[in-house]
Protein backbone atom coordinates (compact mmCIF):
# COMPACT_ATOMS: atom_id res chain seq x y z
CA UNK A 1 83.03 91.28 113.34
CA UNK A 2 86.29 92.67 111.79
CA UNK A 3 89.33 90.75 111.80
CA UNK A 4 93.30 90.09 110.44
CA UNK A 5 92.94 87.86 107.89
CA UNK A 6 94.48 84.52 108.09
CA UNK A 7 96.22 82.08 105.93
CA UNK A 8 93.12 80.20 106.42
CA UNK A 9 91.27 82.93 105.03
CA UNK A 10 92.79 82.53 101.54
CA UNK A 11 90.58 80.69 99.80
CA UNK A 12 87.44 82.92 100.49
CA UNK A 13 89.88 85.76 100.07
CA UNK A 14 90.68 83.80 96.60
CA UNK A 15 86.90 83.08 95.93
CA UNK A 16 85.33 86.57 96.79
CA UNK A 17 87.94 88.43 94.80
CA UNK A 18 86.46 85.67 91.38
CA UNK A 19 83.06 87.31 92.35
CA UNK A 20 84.10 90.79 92.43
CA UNK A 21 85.39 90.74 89.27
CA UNK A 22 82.10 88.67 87.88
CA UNK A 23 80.57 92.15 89.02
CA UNK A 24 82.96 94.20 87.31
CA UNK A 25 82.59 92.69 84.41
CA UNK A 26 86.31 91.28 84.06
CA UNK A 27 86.51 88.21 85.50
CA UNK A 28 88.72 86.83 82.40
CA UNK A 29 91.34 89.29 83.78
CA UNK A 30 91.37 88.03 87.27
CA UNK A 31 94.10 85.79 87.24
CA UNK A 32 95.73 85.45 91.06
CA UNK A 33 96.01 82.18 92.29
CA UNK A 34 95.48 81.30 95.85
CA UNK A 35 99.21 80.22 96.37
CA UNK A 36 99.73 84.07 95.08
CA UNK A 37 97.53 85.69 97.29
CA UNK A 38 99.16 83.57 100.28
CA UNK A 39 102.30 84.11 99.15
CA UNK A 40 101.32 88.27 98.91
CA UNK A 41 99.75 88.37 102.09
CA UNK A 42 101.57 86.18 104.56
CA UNK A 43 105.14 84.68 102.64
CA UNK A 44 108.46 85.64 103.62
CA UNK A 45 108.03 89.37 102.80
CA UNK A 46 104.19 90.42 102.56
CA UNK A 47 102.75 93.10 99.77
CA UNK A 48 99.95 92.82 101.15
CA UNK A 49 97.75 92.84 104.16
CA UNK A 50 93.77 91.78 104.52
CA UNK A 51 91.22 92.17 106.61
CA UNK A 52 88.04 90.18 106.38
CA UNK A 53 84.67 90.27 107.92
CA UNK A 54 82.93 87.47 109.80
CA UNK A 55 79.11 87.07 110.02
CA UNK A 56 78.20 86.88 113.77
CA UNK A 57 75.08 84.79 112.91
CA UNK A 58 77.60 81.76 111.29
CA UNK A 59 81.00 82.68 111.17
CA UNK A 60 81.15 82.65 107.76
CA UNK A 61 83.73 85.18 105.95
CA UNK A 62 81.47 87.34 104.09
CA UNK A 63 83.90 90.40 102.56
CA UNK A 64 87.36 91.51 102.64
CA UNK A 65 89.92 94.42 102.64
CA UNK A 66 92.81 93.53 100.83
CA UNK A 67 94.71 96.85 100.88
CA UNK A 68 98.68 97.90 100.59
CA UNK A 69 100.91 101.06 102.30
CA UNK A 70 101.49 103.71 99.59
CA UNK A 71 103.50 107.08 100.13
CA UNK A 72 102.76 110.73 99.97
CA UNK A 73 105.67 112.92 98.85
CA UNK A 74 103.39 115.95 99.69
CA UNK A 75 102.67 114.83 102.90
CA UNK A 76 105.62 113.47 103.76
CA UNK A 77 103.80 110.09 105.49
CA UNK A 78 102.38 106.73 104.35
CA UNK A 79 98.75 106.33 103.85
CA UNK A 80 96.74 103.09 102.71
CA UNK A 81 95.28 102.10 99.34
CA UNK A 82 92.24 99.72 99.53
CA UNK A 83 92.98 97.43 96.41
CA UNK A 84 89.51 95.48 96.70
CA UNK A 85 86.66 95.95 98.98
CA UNK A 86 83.56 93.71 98.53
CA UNK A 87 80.90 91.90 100.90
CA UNK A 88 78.79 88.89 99.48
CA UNK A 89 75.85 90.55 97.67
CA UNK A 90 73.43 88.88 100.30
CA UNK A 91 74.96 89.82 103.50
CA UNK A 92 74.72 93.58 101.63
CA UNK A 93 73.52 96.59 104.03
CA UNK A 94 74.40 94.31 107.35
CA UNK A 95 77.03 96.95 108.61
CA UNK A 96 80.13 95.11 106.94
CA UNK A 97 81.45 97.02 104.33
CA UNK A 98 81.65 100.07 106.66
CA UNK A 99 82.62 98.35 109.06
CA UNK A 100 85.61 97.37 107.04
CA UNK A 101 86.46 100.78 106.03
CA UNK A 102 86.14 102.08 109.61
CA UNK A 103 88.67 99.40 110.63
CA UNK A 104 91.19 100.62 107.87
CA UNK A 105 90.33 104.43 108.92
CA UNK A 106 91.36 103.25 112.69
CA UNK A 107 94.64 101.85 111.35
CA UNK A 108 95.58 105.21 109.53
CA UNK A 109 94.89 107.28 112.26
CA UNK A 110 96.09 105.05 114.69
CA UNK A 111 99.62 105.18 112.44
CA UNK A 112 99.53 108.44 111.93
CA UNK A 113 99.19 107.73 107.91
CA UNK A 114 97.77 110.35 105.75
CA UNK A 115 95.35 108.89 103.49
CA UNK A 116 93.04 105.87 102.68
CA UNK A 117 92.44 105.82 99.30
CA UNK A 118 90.71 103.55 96.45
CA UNK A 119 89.14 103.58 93.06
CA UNK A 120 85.77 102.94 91.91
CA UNK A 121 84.68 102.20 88.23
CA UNK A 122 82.64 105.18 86.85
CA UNK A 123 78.82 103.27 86.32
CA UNK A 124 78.98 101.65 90.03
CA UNK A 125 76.46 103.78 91.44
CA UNK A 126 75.87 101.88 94.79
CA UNK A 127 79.47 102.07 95.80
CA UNK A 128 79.60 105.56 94.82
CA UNK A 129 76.89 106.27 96.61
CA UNK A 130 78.20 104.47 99.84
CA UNK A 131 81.53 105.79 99.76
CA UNK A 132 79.84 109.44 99.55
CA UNK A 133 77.95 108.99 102.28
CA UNK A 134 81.02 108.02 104.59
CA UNK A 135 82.54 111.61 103.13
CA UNK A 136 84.76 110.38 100.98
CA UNK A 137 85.07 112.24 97.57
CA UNK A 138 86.29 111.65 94.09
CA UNK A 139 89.50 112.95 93.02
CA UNK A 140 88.41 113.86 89.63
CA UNK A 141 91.18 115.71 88.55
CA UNK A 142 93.37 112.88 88.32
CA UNK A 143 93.33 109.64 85.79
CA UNK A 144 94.70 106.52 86.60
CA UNK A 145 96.75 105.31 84.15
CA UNK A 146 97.91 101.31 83.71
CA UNK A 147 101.03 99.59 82.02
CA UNK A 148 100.64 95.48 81.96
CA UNK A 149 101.15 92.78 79.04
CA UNK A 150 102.62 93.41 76.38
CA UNK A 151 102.93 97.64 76.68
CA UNK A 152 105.00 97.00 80.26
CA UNK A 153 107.39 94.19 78.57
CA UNK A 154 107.68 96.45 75.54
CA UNK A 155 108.91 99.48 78.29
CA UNK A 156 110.58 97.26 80.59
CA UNK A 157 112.86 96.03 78.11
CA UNK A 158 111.49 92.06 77.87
């Protein structure tokens, strides 16, 4: 089952994003604290919206969508970019990760917004390989570039 995430949802939210970046090899740069992420996704003016996914066997929360409205100058419309995307490594292969993307999908059609889009790191085969098989494709003509720390205080003027 797909639902809206809660504010009750937070700290699996909070937990699940910890493991993700265990997997991707940065957790030392994962740095969001729960009161962030409630403060992102449900305070006065959200940044953010989640969805999570609920195993029918216990009602656990076993993965999330945490995800954000971009813009398209091109096309003129919003369209959605999927910050993190991750399922528990043992509820893997139940259904719930594409679930969660179909569920996203619905949202941008239903909208009328123009893209769902996301990164992957380069050596993650498996999620490569699921998010082929769904039709998405890479956009390899473009690289994503990143200001933080010390290079965005040096431009920002701190």
């Amino acid at each position: 089952m797909i639902r809206t995430a809660t504010a009750e949802d937070v700290p699996a939210i909070h937990a699940m994003v910890r493991e993700l970046a265990e997997y991707e090899k940065a957790l030392d740069e994962a740095k969001a604290t729960e009161e962030q992420l409630r403060e992102a996704l449900f305070g006065e003016r959200p940044a953010a919206y989640a969805h999570v996914a609920v195993s029918d066997d216990d009602g656990a929360v076993v993965g999330f969508a945490l995800w954000f409205l971009n813009f398209s100058t091109w096309r003129g419309v919003h369209g959605v970019y999927l910050e993190d995307l991750y399922v528990r490594p043992e509820r893997r292969g139940g259904g719930y990760g594409k679930a969660l993307l179909r569920e996203l999908a619905r949202i941008c059609v239903e909208r009328g917004y123009g893209r769902l889009e996301w990164s992957v790191l380069n050596w993650n085969a498996p999620s490569i390989a699921f998010y082929e098989s769904l039709g998405a494709r890479p956009q390899d003509e473009w690289t994503v570039y990143r200001l933080t720390d010390g290079a965005l205080a040096e431009l920002g003027g701190a």
